[in-house]
N, C-alpha and C. Protein backbone atom coordinates (compact mmCIF):
# COMPACT_ATOMS: atom_id res chain seq x y z
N UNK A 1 208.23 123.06 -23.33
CA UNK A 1 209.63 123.39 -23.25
C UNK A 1 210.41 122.36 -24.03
N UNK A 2 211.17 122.65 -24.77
CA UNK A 2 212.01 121.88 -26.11
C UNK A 2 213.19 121.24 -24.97
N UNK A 3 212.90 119.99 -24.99
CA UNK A 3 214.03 119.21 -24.78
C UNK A 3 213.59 118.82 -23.16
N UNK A 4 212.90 119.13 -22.97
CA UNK A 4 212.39 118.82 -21.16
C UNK A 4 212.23 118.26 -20.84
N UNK A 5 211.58 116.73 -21.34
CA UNK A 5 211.40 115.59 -21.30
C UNK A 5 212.76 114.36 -21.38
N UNK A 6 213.20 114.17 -20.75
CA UNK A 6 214.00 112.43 -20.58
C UNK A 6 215.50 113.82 -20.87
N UNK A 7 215.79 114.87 -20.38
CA UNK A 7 216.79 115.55 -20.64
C UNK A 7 218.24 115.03 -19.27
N UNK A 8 219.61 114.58 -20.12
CA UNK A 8 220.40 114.12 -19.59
C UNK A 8 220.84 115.40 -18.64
N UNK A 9 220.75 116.15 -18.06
CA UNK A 9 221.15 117.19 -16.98
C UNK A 9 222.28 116.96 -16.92
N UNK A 10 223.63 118.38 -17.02
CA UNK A 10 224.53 117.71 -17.05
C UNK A 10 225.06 118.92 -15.81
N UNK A 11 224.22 119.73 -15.78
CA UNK A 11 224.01 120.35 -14.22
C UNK A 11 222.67 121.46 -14.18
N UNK A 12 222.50 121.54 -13.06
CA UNK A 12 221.05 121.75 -12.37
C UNK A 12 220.55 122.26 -11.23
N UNK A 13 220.27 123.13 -11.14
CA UNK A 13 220.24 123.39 -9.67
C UNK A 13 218.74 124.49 -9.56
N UNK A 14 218.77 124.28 -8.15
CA UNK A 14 216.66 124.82 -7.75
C UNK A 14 217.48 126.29 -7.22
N UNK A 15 216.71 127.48 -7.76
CA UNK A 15 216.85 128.98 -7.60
C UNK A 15 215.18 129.17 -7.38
N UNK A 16 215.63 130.74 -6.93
CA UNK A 16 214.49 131.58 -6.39
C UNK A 16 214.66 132.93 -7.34
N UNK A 17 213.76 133.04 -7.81
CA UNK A 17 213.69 134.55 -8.83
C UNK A 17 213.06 135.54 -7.88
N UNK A 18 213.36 136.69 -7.12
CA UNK A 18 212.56 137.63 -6.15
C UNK A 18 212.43 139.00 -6.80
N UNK A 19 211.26 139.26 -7.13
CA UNK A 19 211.44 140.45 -8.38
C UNK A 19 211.28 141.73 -7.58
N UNK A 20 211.45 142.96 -8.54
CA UNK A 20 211.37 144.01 -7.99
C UNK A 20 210.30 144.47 -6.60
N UNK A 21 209.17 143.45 -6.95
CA UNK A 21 207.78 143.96 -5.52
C UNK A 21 208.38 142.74 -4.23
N UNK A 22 209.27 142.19 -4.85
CA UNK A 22 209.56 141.19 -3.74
C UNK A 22 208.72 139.78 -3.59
N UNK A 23 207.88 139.46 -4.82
CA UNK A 23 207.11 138.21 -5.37
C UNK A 23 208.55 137.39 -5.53
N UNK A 24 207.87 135.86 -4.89
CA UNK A 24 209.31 134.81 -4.96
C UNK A 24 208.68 133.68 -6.17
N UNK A 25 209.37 133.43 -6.95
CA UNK A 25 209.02 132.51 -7.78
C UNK A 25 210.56 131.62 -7.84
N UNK A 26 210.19 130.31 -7.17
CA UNK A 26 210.98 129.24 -7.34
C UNK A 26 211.03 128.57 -8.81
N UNK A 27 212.39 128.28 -9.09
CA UNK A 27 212.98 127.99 -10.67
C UNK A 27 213.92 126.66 -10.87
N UNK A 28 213.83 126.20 -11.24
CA UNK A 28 214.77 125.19 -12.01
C UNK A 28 216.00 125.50 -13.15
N UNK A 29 216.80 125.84 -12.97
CA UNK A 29 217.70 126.09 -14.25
C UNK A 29 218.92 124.55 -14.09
N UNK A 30 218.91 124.02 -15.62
CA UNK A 30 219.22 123.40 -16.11
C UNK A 30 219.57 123.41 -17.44
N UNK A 31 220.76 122.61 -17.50
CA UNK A 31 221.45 122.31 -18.89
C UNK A 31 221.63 121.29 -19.37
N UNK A 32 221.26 120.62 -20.31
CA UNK A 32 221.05 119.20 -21.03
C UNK A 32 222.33 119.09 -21.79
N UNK A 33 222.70 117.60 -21.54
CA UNK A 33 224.14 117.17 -22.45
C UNK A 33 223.76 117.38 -23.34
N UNK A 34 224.66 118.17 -24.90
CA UNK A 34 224.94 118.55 -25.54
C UNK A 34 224.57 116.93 -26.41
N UNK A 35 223.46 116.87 -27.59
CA UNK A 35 223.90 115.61 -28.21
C UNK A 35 223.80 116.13 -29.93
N UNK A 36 223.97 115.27 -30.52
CA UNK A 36 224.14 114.93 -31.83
C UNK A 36 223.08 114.75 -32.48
N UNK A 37 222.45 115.48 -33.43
CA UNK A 37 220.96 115.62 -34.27
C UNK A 37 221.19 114.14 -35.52
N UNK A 38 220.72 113.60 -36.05
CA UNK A 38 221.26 113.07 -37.24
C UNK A 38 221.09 113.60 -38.28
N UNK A 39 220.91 115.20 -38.54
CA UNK A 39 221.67 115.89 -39.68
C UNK A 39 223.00 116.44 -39.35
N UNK A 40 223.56 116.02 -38.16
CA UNK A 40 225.40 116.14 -37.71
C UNK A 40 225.48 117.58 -36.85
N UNK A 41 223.78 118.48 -36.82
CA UNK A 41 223.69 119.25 -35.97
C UNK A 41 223.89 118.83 -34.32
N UNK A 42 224.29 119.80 -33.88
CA UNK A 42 224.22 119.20 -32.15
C UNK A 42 223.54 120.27 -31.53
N UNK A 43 222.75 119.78 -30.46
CA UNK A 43 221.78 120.37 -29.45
C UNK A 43 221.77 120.24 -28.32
N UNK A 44 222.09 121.36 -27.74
CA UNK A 44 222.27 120.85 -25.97
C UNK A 44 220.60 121.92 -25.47
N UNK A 45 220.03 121.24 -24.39
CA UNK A 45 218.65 121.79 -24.17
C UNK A 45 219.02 122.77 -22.95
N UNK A 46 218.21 123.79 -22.88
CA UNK A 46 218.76 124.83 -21.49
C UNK A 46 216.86 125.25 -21.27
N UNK A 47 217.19 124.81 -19.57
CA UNK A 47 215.79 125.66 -19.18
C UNK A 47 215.82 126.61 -18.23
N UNK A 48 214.80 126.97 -17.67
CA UNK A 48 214.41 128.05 -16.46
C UNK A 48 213.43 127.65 -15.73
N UNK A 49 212.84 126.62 -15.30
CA UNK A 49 211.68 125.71 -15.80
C UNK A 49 210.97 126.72 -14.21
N UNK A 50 209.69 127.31 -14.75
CA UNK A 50 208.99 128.33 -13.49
C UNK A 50 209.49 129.26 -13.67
N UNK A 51 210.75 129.75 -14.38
CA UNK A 51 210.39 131.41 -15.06
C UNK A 51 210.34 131.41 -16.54
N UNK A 52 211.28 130.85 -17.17
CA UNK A 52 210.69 130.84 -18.72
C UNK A 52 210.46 129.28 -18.94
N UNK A 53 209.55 129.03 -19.25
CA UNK A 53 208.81 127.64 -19.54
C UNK A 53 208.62 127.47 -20.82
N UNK A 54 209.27 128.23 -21.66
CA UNK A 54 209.11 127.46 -23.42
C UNK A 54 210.54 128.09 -24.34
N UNK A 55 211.83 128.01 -23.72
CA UNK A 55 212.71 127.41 -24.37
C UNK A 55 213.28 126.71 -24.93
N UNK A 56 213.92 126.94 -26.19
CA UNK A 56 213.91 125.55 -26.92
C UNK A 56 215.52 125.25 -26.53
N UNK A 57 215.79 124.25 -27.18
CA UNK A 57 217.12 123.85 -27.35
C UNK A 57 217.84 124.95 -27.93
N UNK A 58 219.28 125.03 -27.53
CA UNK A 58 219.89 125.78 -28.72
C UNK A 58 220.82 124.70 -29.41
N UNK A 59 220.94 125.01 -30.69
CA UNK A 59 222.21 123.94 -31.90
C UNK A 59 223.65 125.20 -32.14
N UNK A 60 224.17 123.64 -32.49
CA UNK A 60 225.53 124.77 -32.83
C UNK A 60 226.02 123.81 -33.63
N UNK A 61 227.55 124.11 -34.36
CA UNK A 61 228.50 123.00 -35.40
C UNK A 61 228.83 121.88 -34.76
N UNK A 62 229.11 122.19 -33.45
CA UNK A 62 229.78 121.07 -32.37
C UNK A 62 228.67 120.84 -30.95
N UNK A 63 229.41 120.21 -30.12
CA UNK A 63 228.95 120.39 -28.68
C UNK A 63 229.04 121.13 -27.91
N UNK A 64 230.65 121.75 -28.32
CA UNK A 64 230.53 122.78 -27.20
C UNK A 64 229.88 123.99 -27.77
N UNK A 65 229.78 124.22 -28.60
CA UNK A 65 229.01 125.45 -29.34
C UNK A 65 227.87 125.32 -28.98
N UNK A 66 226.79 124.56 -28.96
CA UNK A 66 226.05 124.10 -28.47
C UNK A 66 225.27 124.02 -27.06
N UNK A 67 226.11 123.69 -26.47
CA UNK A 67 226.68 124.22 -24.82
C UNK A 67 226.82 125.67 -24.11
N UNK A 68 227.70 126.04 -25.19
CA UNK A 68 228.10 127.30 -24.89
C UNK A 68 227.31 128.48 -25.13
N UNK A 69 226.13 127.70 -26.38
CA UNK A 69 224.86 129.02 -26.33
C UNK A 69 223.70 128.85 -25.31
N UNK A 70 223.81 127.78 -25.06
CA UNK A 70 222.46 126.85 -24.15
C UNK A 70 223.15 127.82 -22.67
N UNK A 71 224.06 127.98 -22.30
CA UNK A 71 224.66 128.77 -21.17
C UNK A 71 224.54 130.15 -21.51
N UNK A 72 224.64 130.69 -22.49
CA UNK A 72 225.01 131.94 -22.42
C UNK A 72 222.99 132.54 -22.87
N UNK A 73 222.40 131.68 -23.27
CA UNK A 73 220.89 132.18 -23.01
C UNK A 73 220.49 132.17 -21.41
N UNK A 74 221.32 131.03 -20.92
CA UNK A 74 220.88 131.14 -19.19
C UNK A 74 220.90 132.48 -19.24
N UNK A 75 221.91 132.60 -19.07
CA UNK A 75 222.91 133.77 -18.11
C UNK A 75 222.42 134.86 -18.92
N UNK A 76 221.91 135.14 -20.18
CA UNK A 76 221.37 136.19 -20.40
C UNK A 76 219.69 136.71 -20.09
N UNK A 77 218.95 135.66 -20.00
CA UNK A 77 218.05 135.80 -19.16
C UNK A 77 217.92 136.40 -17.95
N UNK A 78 218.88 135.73 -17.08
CA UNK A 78 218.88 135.99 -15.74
C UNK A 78 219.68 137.28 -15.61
N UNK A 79 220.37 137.64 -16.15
CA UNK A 79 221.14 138.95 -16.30
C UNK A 79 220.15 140.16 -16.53
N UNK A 80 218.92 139.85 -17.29
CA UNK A 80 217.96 140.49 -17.75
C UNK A 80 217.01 140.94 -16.62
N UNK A 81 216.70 139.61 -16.16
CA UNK A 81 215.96 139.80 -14.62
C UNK A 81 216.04 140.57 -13.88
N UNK A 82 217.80 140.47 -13.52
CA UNK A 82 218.15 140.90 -12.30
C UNK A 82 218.34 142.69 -12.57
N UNK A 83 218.66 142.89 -13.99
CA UNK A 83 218.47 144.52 -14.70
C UNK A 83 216.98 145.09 -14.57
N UNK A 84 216.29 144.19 -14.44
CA UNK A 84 214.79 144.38 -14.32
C UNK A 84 214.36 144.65 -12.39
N UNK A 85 215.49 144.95 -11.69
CA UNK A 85 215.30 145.17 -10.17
C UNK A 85 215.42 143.93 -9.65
N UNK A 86 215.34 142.31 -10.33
CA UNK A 86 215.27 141.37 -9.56
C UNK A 86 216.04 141.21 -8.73
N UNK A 87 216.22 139.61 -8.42
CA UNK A 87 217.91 138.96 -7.41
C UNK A 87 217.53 137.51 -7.47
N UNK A 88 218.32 136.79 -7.67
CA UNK A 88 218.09 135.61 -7.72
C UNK A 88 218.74 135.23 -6.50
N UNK A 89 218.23 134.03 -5.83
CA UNK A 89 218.66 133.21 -4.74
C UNK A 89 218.36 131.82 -5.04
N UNK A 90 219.62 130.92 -4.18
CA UNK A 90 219.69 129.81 -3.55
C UNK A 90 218.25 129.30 -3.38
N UNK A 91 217.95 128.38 -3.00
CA UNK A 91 216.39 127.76 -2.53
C UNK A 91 216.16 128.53 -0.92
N UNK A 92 217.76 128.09 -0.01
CA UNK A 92 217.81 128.14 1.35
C UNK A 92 217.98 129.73 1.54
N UNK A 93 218.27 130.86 0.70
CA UNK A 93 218.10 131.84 0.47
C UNK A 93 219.34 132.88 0.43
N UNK A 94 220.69 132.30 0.35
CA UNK A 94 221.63 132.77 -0.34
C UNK A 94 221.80 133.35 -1.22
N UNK A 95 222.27 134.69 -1.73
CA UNK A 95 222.12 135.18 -3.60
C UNK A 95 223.08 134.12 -4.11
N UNK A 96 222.69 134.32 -5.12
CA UNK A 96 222.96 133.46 -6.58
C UNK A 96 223.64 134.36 -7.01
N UNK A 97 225.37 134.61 -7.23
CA UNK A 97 225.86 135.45 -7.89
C UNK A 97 226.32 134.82 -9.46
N UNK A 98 225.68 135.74 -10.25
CA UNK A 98 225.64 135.19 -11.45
C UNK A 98 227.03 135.70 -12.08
N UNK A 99 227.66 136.08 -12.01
CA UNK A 99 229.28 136.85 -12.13
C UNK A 99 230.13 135.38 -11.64
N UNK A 100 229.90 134.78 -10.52
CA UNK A 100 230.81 133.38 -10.05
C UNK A 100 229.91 132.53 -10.92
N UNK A 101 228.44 132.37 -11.52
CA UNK A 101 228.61 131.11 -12.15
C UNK A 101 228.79 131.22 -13.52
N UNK A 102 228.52 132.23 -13.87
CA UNK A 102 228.19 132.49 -15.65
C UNK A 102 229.52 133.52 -16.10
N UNK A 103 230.31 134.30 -15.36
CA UNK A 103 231.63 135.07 -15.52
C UNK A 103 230.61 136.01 -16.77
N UNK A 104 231.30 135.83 -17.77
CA UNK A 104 231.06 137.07 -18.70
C UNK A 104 229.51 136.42 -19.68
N UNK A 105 229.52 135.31 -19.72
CA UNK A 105 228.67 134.52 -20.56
C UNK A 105 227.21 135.21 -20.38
N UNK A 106 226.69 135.92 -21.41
CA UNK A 106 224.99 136.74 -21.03
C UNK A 106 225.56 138.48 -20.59
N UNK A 107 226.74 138.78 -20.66
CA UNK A 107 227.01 139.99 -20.51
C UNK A 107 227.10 140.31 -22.03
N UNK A 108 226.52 142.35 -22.34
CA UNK A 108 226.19 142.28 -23.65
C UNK A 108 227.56 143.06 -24.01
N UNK A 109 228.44 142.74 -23.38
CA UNK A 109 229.79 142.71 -23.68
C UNK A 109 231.01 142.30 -22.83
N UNK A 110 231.77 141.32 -23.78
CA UNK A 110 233.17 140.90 -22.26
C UNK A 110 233.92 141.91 -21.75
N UNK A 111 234.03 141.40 -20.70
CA UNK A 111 235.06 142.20 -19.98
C UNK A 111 236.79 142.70 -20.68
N UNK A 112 237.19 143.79 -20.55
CA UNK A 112 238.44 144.37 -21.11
C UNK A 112 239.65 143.37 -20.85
N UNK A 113 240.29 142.83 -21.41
CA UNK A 113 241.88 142.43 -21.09
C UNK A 113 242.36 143.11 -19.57
């Protein structure tokens, strides 16, 4: 997994992936501070770590660009999942509403004005 190692977390949190047969696979999703390549590229690292285990970093012009794709691969993943019959949960077993953390970010289109 690109960037997994010594990654500054700049938030993080332990989920439960429960798929369509009702198999629980515990997850890690995390987002790595956004840093500075020394070709002036920037890279912020995003994982799933226990459902997708070989994501790379995403780059962008800036940081938040950077950021902002490293989030919006979350959220399109998991958006994917959950289209796939899944549900994601909490560890303690709360859903994970991905609409309150990710809003439109991984939707394959924004919402109307």
């Amino acid at each position: 997994m690109d960037g997994a190692v010594n990654v500054d977390h700049i938030a993080r949190v332990v989920l439960v992936a429960v798929d369509a047969t009702g198999d629980r696979t515990p997850f890690v999703c995390g987002i790595g501070r956004p840093a500075r390549e020394p070709t002036g590229e920037w890279r912020c690292a995003v994982s799933l770590e226990g459902l997708h285990d070989d994501l790379v970093a995403m780059h962008g012009e800036d940081g938040r660009q950077a950021l902002c794709l490293a989030l919006g691969l979350a959220a399109s993943l998991l958006r994917s999942f959950s289209a796939s019959g899944g549900t994601i949960e909490f560890a303690e077993g709360e859903e994970f509403l991905l609409e309150a953390y990710f809003g439109w970010f991984g939707s394959p289109t924004a919402p109307a004005d």
